[in-house]
C-alpha atoms as a PDB file:
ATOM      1  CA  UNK A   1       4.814  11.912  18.660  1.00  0.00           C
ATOM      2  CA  UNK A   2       5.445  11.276  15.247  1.00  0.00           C
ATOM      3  CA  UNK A   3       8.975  11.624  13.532  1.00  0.00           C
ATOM      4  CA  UNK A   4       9.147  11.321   9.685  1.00  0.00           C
ATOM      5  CA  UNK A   5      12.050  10.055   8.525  1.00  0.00           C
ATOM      6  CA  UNK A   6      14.015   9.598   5.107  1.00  0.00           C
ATOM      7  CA  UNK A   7      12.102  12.714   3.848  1.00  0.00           C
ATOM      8  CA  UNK A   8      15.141  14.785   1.821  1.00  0.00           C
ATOM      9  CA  UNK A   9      14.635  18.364   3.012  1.00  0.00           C
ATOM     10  CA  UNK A  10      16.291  19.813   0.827  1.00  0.00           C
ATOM     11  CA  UNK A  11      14.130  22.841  -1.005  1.00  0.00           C
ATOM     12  CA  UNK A  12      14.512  22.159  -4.878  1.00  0.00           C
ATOM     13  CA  UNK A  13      13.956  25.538  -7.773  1.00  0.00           C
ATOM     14  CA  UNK A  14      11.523  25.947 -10.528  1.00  0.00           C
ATOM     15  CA  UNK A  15      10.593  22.605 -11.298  1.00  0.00           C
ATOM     16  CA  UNK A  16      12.679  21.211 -14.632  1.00  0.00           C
ATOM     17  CA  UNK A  17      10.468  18.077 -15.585  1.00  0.00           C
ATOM     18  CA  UNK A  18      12.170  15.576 -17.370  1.00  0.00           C
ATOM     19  CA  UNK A  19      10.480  12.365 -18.242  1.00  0.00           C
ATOM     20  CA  UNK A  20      11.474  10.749 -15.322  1.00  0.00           C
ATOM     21  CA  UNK A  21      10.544  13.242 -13.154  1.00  0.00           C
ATOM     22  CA  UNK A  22       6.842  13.590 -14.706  1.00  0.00           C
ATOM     23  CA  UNK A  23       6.338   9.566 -14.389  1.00  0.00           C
ATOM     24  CA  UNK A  24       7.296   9.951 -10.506  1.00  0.00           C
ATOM     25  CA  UNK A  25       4.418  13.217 -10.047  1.00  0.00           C
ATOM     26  CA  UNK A  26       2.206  10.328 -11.786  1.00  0.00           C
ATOM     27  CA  UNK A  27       2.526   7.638  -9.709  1.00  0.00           C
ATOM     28  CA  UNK A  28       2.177   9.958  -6.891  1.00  0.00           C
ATOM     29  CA  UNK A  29      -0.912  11.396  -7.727  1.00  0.00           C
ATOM     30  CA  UNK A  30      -1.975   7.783  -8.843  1.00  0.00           C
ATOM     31  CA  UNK A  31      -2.096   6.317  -5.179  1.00  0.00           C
ATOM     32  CA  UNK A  32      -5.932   7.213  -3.543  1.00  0.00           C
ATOM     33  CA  UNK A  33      -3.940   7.938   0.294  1.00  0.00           C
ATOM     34  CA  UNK A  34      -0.980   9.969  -1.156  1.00  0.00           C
ATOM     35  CA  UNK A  35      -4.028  11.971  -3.198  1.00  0.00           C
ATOM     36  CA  UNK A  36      -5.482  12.530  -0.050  1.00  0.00           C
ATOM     37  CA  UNK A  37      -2.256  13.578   1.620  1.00  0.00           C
ATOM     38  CA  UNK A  38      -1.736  15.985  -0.830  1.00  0.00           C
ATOM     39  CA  UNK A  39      -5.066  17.530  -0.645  1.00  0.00           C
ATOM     40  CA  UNK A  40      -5.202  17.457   2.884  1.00  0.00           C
ATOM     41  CA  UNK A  41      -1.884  19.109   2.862  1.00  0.00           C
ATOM     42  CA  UNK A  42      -3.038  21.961   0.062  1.00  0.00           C
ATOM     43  CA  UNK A  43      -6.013  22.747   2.519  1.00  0.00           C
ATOM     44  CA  UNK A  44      -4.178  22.895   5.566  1.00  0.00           C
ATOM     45  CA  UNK A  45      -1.354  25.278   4.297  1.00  0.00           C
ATOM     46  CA  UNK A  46       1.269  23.426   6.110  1.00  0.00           C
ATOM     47  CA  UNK A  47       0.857  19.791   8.201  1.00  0.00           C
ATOM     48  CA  UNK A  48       3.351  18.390  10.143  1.00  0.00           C
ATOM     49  CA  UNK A  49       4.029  14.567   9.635  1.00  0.00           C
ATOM     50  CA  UNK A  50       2.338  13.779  12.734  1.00  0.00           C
ATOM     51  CA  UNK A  51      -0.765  16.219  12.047  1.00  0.00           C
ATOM     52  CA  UNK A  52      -1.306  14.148   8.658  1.00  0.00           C
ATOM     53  CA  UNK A  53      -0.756  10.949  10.444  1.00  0.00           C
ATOM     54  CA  UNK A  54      -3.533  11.545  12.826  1.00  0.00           C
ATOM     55  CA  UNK A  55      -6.043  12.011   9.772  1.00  0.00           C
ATOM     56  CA  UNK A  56      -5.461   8.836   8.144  1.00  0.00           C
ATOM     57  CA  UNK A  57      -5.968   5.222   9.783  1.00  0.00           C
ATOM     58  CA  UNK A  58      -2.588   4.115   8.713  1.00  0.00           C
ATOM     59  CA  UNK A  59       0.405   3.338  10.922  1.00  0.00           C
ATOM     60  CA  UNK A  60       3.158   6.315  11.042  1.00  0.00           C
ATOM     61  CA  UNK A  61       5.585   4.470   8.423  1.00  0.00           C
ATOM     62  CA  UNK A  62       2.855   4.311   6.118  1.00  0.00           C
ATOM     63  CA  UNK A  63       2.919   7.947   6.214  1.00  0.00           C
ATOM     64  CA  UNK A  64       6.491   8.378   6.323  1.00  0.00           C
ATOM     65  CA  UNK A  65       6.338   6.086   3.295  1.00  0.00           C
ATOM     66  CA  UNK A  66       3.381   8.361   1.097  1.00  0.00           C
ATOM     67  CA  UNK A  67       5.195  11.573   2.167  1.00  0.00           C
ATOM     68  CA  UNK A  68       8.709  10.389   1.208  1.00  0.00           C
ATOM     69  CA  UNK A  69       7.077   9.857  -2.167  1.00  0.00           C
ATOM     70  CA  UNK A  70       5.314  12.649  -2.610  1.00  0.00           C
ATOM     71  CA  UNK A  71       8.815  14.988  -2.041  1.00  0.00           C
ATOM     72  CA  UNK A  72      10.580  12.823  -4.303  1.00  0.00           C
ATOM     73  CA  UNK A  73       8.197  13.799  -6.964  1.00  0.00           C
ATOM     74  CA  UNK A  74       8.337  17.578  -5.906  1.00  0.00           C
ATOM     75  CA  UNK A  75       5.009  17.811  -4.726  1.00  0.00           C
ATOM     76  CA  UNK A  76       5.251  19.356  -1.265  1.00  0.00           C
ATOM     77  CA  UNK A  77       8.563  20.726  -0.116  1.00  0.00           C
ATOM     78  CA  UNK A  78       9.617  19.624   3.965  1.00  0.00           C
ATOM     79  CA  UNK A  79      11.169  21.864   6.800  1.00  0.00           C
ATOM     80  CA  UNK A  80      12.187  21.234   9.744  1.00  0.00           C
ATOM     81  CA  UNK A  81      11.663  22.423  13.428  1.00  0.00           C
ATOM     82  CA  UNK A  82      13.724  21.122  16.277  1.00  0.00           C
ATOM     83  CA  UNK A  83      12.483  16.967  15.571  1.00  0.00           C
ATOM     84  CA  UNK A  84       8.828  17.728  13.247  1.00  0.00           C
ATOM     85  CA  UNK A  85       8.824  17.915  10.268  1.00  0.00           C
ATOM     86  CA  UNK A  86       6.615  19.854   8.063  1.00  0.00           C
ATOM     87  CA  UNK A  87       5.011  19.783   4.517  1.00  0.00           C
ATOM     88  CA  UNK A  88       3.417  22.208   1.990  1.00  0.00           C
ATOM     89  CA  UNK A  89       2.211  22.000  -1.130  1.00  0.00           C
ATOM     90  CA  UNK A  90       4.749  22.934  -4.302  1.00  0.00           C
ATOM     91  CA  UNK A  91       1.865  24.615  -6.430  1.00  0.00           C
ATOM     92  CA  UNK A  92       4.937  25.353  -9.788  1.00  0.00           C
ATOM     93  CA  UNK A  93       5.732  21.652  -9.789  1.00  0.00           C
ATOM     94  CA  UNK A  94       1.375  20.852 -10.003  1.00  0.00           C
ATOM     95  CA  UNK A  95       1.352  23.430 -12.224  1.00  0.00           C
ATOM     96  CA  UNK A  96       4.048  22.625 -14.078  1.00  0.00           C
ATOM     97  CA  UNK A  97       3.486  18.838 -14.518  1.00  0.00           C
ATOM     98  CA  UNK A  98       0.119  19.857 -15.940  1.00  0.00           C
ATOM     99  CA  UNK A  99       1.260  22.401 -18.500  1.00  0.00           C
ATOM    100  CA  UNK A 100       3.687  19.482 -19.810  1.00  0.00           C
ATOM    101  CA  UNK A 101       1.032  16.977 -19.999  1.00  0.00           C
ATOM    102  CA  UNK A 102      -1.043  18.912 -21.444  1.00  0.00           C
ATOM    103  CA  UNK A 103       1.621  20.102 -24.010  1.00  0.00           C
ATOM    104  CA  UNK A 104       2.444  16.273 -24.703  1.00  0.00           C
ATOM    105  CA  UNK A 105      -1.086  15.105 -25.097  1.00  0.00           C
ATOM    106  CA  UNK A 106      -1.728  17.790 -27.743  1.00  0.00           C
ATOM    107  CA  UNK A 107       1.166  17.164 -29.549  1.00  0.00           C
ATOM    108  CA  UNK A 108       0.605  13.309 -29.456  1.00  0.00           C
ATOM    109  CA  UNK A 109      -3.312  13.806 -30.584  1.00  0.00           C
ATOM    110  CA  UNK A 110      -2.160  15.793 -33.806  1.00  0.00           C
ATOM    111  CA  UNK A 111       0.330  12.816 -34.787  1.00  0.00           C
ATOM    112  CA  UNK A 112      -2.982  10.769 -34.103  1.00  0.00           C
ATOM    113  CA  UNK A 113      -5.905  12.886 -35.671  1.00  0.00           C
ATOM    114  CA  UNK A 114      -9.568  11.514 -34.989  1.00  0.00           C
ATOM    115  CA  UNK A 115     -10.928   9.004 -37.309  1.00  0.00           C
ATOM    116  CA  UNK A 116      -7.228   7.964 -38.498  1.00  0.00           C
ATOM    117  CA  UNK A 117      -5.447   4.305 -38.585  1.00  0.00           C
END
């Protein structure tokens, strides 16, 4: 059996991005095993810590490790049941943290126009 632990289960609101916030989704999604995670966890629905443990060849605190970081960054939100915990995807915080990099790279490419110094 697999307990996850240090995973805040707390369920946050709308995502509100701040910078600091937007360079934690970053690192997150930078990582090739918390990427997988993630998807893994998007195409599931729902995976309980143990249930994405068994899909990757890393040890349990590994996991415990990737999924703590991926809730920090409001990526998938946690619940509990009796001693499992369990982890779905938070599509507004995705889809927010797109929309505001998106926003930031256009505004940063018109300061910067093609061609200029």
């Amino acid at each position: 059996m697999y307990i996850c632990t240090n995973i805040d289960m707390r369920r946050r609101n709308e995502p509100n991005l701040d910078e600091q916030q937007m360079v934690r989704i970053a690192k997150a999604l930078a990582d090739p095993t918390r990427m997988a995670v993630l998807t893994a966890i998007a195409q599931a629905g729902e995976l309980s810590c143990g249930e994405v443990a068994e899909r990757f060849p890393v040890g349990q605190p590994t996991i415990s490790h990737h999924l703590k970081v991926l809730a920090d960054a409001g990526l998938v939100t946690a619940r509990r049941s009796g001693q499992h915990a369990f982890f779905s995807l938070r599509p507004e915080t995705l889809d927010a943290y797109t929309e505001q990099l998106k926003g930031t790279l256009r505004r940063t490419s018109k300061k910067h126009p093609k061609g200029g110094s």
